[in-house]
Protein backbone atom coordinates (compact mmCIF):
# COMPACT_ATOMS: atom_id res chain seq x y z
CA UNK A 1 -131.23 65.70 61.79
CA UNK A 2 -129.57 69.35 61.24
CA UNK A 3 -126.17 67.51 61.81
CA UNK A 4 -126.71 64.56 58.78
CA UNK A 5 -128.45 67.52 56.81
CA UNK A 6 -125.08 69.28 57.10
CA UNK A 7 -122.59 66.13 56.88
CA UNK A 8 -124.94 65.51 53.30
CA UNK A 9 -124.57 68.53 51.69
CA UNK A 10 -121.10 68.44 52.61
CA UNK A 11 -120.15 65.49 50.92
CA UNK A 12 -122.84 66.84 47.80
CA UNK A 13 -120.49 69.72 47.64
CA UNK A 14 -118.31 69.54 44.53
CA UNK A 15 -118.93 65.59 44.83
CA UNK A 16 -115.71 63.48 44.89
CA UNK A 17 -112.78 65.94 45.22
CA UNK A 18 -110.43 66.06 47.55
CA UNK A 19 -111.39 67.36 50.87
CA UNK A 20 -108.79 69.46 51.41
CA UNK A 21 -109.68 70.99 47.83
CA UNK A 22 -113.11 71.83 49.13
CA UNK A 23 -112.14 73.42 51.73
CA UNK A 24 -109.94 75.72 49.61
CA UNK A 25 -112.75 76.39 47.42
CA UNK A 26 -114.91 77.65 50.57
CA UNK A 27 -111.97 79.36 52.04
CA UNK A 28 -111.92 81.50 48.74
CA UNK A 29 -115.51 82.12 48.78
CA UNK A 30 -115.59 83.30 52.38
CA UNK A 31 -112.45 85.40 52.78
CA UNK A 32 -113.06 87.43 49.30
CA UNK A 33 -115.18 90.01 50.38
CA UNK A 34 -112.90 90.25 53.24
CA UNK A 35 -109.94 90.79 50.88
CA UNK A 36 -112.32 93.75 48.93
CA UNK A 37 -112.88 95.55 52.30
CA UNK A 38 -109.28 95.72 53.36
CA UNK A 39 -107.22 95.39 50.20
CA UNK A 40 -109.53 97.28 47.71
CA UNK A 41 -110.78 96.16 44.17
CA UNK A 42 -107.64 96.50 42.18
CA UNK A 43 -105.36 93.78 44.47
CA UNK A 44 -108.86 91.88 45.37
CA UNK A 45 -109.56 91.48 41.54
CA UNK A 46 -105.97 89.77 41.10
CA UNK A 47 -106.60 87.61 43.70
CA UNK A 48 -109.89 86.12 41.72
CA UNK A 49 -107.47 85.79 38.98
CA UNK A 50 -105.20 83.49 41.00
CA UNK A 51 -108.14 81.56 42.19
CA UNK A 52 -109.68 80.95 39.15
CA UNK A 53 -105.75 79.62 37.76
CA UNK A 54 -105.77 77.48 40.41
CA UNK A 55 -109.16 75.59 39.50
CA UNK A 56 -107.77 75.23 36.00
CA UNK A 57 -104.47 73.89 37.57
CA UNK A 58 -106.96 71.04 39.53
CA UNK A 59 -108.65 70.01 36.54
CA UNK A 60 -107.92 66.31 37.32
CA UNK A 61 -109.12 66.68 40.47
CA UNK A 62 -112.42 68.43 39.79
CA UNK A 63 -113.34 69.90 36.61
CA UNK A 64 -113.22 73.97 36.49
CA UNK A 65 -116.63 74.89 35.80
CA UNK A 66 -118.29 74.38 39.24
CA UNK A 67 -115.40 75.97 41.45
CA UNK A 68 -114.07 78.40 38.94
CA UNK A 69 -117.97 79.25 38.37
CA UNK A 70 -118.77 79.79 42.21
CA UNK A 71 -115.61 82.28 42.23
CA UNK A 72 -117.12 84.28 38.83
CA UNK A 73 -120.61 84.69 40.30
CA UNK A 74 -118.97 85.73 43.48
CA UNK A 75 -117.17 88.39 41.67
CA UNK A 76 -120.55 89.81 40.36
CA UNK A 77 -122.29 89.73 43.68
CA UNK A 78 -119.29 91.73 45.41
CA UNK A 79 -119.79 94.29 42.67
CA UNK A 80 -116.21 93.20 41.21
CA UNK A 81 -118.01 93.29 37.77
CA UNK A 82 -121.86 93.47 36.84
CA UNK A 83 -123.91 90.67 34.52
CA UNK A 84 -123.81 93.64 31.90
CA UNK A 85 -120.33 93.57 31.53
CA UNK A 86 -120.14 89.78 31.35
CA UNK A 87 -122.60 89.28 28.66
CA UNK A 88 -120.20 92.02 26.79
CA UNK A 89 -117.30 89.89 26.92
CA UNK A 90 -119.29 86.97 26.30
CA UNK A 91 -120.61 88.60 23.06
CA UNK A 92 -117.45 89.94 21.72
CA UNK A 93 -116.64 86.13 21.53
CA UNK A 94 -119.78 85.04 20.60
CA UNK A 95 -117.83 83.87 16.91
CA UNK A 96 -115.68 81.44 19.33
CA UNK A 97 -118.81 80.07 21.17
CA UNK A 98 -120.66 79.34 18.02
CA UNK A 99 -117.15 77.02 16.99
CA UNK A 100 -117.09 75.24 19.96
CA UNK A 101 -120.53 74.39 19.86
CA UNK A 102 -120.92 73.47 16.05
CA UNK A 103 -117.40 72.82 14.68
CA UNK A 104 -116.27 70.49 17.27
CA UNK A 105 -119.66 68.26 16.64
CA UNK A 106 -119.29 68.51 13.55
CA UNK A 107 -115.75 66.64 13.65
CA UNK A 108 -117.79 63.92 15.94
CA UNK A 109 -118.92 63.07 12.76
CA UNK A 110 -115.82 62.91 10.84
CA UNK A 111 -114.12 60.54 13.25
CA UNK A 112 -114.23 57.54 11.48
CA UNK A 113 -112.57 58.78 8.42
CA UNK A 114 -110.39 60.58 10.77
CA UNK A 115 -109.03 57.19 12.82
CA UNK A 116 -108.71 55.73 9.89
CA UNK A 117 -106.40 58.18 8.27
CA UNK A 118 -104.57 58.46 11.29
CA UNK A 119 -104.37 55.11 12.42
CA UNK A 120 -102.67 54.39 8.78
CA UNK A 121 -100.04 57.28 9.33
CA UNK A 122 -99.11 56.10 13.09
CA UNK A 123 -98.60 52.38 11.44
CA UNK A 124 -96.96 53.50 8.45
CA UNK A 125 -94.44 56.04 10.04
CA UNK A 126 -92.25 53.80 12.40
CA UNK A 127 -89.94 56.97 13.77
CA UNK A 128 -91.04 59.15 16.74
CA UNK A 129 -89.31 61.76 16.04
CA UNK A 130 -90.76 61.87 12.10
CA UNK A 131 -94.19 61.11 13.91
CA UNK A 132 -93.73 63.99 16.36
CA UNK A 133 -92.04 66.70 13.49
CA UNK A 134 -95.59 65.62 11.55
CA UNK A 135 -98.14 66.36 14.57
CA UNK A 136 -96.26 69.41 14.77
CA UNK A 137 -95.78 70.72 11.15
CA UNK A 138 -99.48 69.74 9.84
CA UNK A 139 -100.89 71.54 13.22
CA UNK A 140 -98.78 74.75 12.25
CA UNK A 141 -99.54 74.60 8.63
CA UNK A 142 -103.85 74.00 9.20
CA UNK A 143 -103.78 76.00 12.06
CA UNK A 144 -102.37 78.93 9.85
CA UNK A 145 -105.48 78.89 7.25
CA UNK A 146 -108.31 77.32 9.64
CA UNK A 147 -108.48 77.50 12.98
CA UNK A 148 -106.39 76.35 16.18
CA UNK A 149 -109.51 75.08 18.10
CA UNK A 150 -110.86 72.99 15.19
CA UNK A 151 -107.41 71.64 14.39
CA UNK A 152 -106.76 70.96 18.38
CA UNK A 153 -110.28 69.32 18.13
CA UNK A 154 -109.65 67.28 15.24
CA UNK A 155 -106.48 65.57 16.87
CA UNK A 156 -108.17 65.18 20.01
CA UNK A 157 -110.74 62.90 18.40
CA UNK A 158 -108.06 60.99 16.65
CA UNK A 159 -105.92 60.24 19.72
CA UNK A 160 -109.21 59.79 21.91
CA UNK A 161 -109.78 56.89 18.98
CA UNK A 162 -106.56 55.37 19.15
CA UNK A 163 -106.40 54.92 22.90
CA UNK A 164 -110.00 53.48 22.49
CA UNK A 165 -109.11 51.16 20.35
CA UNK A 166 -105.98 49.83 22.30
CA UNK A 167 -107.71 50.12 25.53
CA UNK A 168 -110.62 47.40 24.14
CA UNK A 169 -107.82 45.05 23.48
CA UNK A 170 -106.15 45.78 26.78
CA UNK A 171 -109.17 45.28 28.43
CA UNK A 172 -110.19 41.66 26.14
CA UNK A 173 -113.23 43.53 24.86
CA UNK A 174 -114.40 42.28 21.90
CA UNK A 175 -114.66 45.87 18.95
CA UNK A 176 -118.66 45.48 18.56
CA UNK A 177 -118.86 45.25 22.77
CA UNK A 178 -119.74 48.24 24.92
CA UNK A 179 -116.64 49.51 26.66
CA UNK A 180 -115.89 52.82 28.58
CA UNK A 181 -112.33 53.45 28.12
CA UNK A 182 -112.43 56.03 31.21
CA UNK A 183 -112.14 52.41 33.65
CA UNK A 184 -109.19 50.78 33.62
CA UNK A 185 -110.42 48.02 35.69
CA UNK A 186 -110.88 45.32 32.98
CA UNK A 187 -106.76 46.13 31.94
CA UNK A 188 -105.02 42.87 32.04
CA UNK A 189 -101.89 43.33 34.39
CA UNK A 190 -99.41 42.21 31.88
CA UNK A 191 -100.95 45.42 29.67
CA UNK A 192 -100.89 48.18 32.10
CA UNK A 193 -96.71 48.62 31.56
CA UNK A 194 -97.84 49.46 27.50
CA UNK A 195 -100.83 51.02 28.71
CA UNK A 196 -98.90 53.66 30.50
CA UNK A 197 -96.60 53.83 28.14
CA UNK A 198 -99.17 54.55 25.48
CA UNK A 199 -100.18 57.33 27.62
CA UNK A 200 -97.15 58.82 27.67
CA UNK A 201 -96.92 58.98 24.16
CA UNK A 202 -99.92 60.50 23.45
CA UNK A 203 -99.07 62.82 25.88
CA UNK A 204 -95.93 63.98 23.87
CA UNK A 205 -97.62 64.18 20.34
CA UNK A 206 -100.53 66.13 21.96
CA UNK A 207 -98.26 68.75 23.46
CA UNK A 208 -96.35 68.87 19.85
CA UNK A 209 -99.75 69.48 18.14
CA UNK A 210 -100.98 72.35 20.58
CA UNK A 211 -97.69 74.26 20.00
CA UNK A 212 -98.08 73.35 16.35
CA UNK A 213 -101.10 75.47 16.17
CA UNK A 214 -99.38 78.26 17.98
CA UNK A 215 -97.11 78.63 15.44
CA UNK A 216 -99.44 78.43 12.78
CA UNK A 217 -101.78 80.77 14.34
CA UNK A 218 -99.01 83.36 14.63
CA UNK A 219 -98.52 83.50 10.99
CA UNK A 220 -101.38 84.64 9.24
CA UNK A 221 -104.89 87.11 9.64
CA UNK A 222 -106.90 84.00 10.37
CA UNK A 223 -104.63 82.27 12.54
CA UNK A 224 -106.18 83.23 15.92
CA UNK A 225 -108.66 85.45 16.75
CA UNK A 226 -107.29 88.39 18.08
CA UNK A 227 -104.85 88.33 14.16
CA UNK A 228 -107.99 89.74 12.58
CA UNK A 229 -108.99 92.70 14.84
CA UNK A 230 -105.14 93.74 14.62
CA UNK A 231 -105.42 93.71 10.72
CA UNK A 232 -108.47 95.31 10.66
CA UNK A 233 -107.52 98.35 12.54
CA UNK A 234 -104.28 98.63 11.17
CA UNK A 235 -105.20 98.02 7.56
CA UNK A 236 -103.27 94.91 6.16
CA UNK A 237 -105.27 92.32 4.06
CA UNK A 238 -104.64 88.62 4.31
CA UNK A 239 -101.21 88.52 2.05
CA UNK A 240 -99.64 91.84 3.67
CA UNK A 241 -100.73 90.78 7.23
CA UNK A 242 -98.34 87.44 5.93
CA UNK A 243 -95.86 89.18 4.73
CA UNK A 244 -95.53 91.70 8.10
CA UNK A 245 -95.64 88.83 10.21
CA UNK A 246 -92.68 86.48 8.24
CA UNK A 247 -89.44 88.23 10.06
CA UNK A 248 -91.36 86.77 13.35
CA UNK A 249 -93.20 83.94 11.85
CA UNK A 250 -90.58 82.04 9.51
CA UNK A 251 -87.74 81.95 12.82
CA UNK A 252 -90.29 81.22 15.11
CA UNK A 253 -91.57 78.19 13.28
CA UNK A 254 -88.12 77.27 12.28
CA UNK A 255 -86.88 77.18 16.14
CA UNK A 256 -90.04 75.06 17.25
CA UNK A 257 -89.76 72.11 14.86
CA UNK A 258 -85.77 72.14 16.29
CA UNK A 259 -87.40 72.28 19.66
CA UNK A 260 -89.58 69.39 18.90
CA UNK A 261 -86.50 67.68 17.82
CA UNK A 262 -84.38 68.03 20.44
CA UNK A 263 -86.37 66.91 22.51
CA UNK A 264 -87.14 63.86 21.24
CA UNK A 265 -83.59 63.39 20.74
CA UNK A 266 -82.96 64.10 24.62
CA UNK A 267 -86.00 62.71 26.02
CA UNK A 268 -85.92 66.08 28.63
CA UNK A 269 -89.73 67.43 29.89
CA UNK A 270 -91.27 64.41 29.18
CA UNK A 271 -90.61 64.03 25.65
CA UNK A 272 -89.42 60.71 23.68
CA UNK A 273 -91.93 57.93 24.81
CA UNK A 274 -91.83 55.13 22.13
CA UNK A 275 -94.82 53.82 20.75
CA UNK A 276 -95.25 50.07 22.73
CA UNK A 277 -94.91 47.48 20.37
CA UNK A 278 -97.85 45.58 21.45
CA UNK A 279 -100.32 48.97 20.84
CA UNK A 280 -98.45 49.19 17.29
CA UNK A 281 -99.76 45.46 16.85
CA UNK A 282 -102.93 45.75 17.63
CA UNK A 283 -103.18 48.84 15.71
CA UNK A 284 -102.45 47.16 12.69
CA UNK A 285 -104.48 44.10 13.60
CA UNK A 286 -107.37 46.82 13.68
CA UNK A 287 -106.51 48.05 10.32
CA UNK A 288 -106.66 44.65 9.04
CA UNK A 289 -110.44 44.02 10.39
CA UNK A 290 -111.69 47.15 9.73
CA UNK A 291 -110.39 46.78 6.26
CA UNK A 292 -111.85 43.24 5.86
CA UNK A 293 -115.25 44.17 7.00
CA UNK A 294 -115.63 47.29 4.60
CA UNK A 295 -118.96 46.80 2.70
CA UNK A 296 -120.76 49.31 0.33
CA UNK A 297 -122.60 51.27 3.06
CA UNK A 298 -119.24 51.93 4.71
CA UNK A 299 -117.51 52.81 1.84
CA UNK A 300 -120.63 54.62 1.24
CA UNK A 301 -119.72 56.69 4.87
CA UNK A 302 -116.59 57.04 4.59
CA UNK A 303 -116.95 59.22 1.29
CA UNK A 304 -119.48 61.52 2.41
CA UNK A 305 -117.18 62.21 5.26
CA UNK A 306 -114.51 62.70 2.78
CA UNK A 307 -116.35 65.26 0.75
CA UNK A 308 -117.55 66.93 4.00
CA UNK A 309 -113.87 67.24 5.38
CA UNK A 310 -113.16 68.70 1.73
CA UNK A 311 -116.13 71.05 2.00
CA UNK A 312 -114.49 72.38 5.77
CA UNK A 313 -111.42 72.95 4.32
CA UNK A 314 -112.42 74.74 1.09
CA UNK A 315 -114.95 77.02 3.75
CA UNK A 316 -112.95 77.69 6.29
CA UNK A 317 -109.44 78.69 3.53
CA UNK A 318 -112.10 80.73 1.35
CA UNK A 319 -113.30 82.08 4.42
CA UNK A 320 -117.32 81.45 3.37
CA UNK A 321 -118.98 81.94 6.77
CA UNK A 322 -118.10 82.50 10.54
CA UNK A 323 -116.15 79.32 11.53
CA UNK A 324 -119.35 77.94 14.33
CA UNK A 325 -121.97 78.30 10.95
CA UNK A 326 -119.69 76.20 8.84
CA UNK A 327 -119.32 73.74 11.60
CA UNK A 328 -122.53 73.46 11.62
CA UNK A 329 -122.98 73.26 7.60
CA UNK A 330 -120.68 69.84 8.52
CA UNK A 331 -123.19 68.53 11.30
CA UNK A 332 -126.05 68.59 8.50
CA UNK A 333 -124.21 67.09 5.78
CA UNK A 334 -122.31 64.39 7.26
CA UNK A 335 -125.71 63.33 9.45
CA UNK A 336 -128.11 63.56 6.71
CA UNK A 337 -126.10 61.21 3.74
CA UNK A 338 -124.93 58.71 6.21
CA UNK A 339 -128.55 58.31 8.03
CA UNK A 340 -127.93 59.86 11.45
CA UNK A 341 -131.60 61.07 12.15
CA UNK A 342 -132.93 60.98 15.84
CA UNK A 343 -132.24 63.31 18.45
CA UNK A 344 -130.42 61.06 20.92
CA UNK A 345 -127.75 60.04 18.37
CA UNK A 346 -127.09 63.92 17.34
CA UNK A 347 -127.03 64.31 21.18
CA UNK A 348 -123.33 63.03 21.85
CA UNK A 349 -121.60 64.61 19.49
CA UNK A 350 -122.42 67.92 21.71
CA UNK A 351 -120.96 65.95 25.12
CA UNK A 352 -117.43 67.20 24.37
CA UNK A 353 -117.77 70.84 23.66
CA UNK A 354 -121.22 72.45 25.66
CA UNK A 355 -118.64 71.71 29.28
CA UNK A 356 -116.15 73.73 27.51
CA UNK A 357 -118.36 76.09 26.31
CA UNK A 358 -120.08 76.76 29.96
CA UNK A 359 -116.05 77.05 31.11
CA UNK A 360 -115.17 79.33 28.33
CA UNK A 361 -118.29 81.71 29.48
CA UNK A 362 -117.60 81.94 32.92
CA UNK A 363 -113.42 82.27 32.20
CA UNK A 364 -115.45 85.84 30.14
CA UNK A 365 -116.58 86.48 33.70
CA UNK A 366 -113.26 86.76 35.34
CA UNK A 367 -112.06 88.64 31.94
CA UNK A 368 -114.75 91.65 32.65
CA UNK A 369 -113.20 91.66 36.74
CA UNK A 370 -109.51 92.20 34.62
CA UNK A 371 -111.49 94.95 32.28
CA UNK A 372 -113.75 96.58 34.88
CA UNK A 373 -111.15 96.74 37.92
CA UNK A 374 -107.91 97.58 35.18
CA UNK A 375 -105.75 95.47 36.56
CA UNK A 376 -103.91 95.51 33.15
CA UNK A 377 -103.91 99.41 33.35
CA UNK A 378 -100.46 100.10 34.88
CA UNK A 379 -98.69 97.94 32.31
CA UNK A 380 -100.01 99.31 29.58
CA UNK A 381 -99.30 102.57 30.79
CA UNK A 382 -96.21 101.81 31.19
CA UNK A 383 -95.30 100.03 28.04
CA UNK A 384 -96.79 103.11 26.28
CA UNK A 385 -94.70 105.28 28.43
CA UNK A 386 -91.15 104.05 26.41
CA UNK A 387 -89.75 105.40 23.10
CA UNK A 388 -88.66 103.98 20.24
CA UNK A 389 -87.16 100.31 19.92
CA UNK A 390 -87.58 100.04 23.82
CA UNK A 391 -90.82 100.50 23.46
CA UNK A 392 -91.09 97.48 20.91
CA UNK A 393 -89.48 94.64 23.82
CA UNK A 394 -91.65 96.32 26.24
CA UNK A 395 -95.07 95.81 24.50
CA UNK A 396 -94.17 92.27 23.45
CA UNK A 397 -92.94 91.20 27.38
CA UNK A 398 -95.93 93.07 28.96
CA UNK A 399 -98.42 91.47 25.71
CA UNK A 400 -96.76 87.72 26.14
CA UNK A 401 -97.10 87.85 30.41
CA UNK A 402 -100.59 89.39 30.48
CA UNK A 403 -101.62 86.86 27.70
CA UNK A 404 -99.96 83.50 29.55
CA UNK A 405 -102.51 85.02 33.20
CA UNK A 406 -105.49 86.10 30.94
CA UNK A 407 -107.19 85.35 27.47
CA UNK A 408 -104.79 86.19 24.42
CA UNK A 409 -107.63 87.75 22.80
CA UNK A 410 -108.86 90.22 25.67
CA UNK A 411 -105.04 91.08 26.06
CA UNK A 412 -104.35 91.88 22.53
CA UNK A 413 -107.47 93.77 21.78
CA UNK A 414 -106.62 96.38 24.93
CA UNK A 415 -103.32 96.61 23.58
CA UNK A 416 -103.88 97.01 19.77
CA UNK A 417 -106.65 99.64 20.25
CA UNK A 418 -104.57 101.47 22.79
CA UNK A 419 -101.74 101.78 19.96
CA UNK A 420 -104.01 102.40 17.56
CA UNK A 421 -105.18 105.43 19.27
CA UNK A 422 -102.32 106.76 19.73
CA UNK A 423 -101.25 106.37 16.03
CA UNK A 424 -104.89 108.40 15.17
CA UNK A 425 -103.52 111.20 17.77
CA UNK A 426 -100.08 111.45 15.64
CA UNK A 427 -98.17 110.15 19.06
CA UNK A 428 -96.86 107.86 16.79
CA UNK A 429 -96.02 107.48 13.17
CA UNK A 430 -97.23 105.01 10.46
CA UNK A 431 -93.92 102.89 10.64
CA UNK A 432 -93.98 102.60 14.22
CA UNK A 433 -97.67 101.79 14.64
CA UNK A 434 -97.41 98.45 12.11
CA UNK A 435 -94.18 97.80 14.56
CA UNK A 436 -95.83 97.86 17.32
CA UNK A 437 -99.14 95.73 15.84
CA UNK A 438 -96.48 92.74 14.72
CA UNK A 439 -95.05 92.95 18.55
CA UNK A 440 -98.95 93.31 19.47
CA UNK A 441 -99.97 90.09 17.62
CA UNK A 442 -96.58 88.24 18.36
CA UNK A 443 -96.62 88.50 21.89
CA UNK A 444 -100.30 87.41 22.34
CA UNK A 445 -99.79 84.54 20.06
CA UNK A 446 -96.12 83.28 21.15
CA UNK A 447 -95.53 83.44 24.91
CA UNK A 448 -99.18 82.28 25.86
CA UNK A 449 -98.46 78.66 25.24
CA UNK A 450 -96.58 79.18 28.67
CA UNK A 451 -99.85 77.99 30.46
CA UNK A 452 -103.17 76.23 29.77
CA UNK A 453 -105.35 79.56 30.43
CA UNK A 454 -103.19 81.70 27.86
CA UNK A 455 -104.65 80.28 24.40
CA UNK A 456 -107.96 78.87 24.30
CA UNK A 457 -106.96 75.59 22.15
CA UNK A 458 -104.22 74.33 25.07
CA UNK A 459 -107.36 75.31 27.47
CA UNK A 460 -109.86 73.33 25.23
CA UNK A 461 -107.06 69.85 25.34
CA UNK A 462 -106.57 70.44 29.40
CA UNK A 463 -110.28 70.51 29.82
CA UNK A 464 -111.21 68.03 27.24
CA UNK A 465 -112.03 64.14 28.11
CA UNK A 466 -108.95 62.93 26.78
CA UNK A 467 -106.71 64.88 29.16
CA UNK A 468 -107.68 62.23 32.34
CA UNK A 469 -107.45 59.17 30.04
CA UNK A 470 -103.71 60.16 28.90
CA UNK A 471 -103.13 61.87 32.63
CA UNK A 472 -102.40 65.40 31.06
CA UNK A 473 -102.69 67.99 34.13
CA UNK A 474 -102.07 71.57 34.20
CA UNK A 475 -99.02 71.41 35.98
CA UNK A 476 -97.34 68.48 33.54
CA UNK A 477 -98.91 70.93 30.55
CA UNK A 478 -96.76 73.66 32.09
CA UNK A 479 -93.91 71.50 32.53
CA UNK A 480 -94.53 69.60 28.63
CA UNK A 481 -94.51 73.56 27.30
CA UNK A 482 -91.36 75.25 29.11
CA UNK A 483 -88.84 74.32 26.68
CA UNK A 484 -91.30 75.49 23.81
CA UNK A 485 -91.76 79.22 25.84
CA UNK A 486 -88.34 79.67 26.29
CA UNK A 487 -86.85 79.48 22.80
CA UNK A 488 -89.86 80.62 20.73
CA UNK A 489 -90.28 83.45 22.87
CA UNK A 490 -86.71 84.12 22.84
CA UNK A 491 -86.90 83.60 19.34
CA UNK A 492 -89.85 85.86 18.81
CA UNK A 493 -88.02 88.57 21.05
CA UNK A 494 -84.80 88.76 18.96
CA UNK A 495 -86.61 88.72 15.56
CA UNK A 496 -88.77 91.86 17.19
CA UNK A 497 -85.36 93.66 17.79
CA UNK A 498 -83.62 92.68 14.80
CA UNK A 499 -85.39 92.11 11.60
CA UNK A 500 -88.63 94.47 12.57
């Protein structure tokens, strides 16, 4: 009886994953107190860090949460951080919570309008590399005045829409049938070739979005997160925090739209997968029926959820509320003209974002280990150690390396109130403190689309449900955003030494 009771809860344990992943898993769990007894909190609290990277890196195999969870409540047990200083962390983003939770329901409601839009510009633009420079551009440019995780979540509804669509016809479901597009059993054989291949492209304009809302994030004092605590403390209002940031921003931008090019010219990392002919077919043969079966009370929907996506804009630009309250402003309107009134409907809209949220809260745990152990503390030390210019490409290398391990906004706000002590204790001038908060703000915002974990949007499209269906793992993310690292960083690093 003890023996089944074991061989059960065995098998129970983080369901179906690999085996040899749940051993890992245990094998972290059981030799990290041992690591804190003979290697000490500082190297023991890097070692968490590498074992929560790793449970993002599995995503396809299990989903982060439940591992990367059992590792953060470890940490608190083993008194490598307390519940106090998680709930700090966890409230100093409490603005990013409210977004996931709100904003990215709220665009559940939009998605009709939304794959209809899209589906128009994917038939009407017949060039992948136009297709791919457009993904890019209109991510950058959004991304700039709203905000990367809405944008990210916009255009993962779209292209979670499109591959619904084609998968239906690849799997001779009729539109009005139920369907789960997660099980590819139904696929006719003769589709699976397009199917893949359809994959693969979604995979490429995906990748060229997230980076898209990099470099629009870089650019302005609502761009990411971390932009307005750096203006605030330093003093620069929305057009002078613009105008600081264009020596970096303008070559930065410039060199990632060539990027996206060339590589859909060369077809290197993965890049320049055609869109099947067959999926382009049925695309428009979708167009055609939706458009034939538009009555009044669809037209009716479809312009409430064009004056609600009007409404987001003008809120989020004008900057009317905290970005979660407006998404939530969108959940009311867009549900209450177009007749979505009981609970259980309201309920899915919240399927895609409350796993990320949970994620996002215990990734705040392993944050507070970085915080309360310092494991950041020699670097900065020893960036603020330099003089002069040197110190400039040393606070953008150490900013960009810390931010690709950690959370972009944890690293920049250690960094940016460091130097903005040291400007209040005359260390450093006036000239050389705004220096330093452009080389602050570019190296959190630039480098960190290295890896998944480094900027919570690429985090948000690795953990989202679309990443199985289009067979995005952290490793091909990693691979899919090398090219991008090396010559926007490099870019971002010259512009720091040159035009600054």
């Amino acid at each position: 009886m003890v023996r089944e009771y074991s061989i059960a809860l065995a098998r129970n344990f983080l369901g179906d994953a690999p085996r040899w992943y749940k051993v890992t898993i245990v094998a972290f769990l059981a030799l990290n107190p041992l690591f804190l007894l003979a290697l000490g909190p500082f190297a023991t609290g890097w070692i968490f860090v590498a074992e929560f990277i790793f449970t993002l890196a599995m995503a396809l195999k299990c989903y982060p949460l439940q591992p990367g969870g059992l590792i953060a409540i470890e940490a608190v047990v083993i008194g490598m951080t307390s519940p106090e200083s998680v709930y700090h962390e966890t409230q100093a983003n409490f603005a990013v919570i409210l977004l996931l939770m709100f904003m990215v329901a709220g665009i559940y409601f939009m998605r009709e309008l939304l794959l209809l839009v899209f589906t128009k510009l994917l038939v009407a633009v017949r060039s992948k590399l136009l297709l791919s420079l457009t993904f890019t551009g209109v991510a950058a440019l959004l991304s700039a005045f709203l905000d990367a995780l809405t944008v990210i979540a916009v255009i993962i509804a779209v292209a979670t829409g499109l591959y619904s669509v084609y998968h239906r016809f690849a799997s001779n479901r009729a539109i009005d049938d139920e369907h789960d597009h997660d099980d590819d059993e139904l696929v006719n054989d003769p589709m699976r070739g397009d199917l893949d291949r359809f994959r693969h492209f979604l995979r490429n304009i995906m990748m060229h979005a997230a980076v898209g809302t990099a470099l629009g994030g870089l650019a302005t004092l609502v761009g990411e997160p971390q932009n307005l605590l750096i203006g605030e403390l330093v003093g620069w209002g929305f057009v002078e925090f613009l105008v600081q940031m264009l020596p970096v921003s303008i070559p930065v931008l410039i060199v990632g739209l060539l990027t996206t090019v060339l590589l859909e010219k060369t077809r290197w990392f993965g890049y320049g997968a055609e869109l099947p002919a067959s999926v382009r077919e049925v695309m428009e043969r979708w167009e055609r029926a939706e458009a034939a079966k538009s009555g009044p009370r669809r037209r009716a929907r479809l312009t409430v959820q064009a004056f609600t996506a009007v409404a987001l804009v003008a809120a989020l630009a004008l900057h009317l509320a905290e970005v979660g309250l407006i998404g939530l402003m969108v959940i009311v309107i867009a549900t209450a003209f177009n007749g979505i009134i009981h609970e259980h409907s309201l309920g899915h809209a919240f399927q895609e974002a409350l796993p990320f949220t949970a994620l996002l809260v215990t990734f705040f745990a392993i944050v507070a280990v970085i915080n309360d152990q310092g494991l950041f503390t020699p670097v900065i030390d020893l960036v603020l150690a330099q003089d002069g210019p040197q110190q400039l490409t040393w606070l953008f290398i150490a900013a960009g390396v810390l931010s690709a391990i950690s959370d972009n906004v944890f690293v920049a706000t250690v960094y940016i109130t460091e130097v903005a002590n040291a400007f209040n204790a005359g260390t450093i001038n006036r000239e050389q403190f705004e220096a330093l908060a452009i080389a602050v703000n570019a190296g959190t915002n630039v480098p960190s689309v290295a890896t998944p974990n480094g900027q919570a949007a690429f985090l948000f499209l690795l953990t989202s449900a679309l990443a199985p269906l289009i067979r995005l793992g952290y490793v091909q993310m990693l691979w899919m955003a090398l090219p991008y690292t090396i010559t926007m960083t490099t870019t971002a690093l010259l512009a720091m030494n040159f035009l600054v």
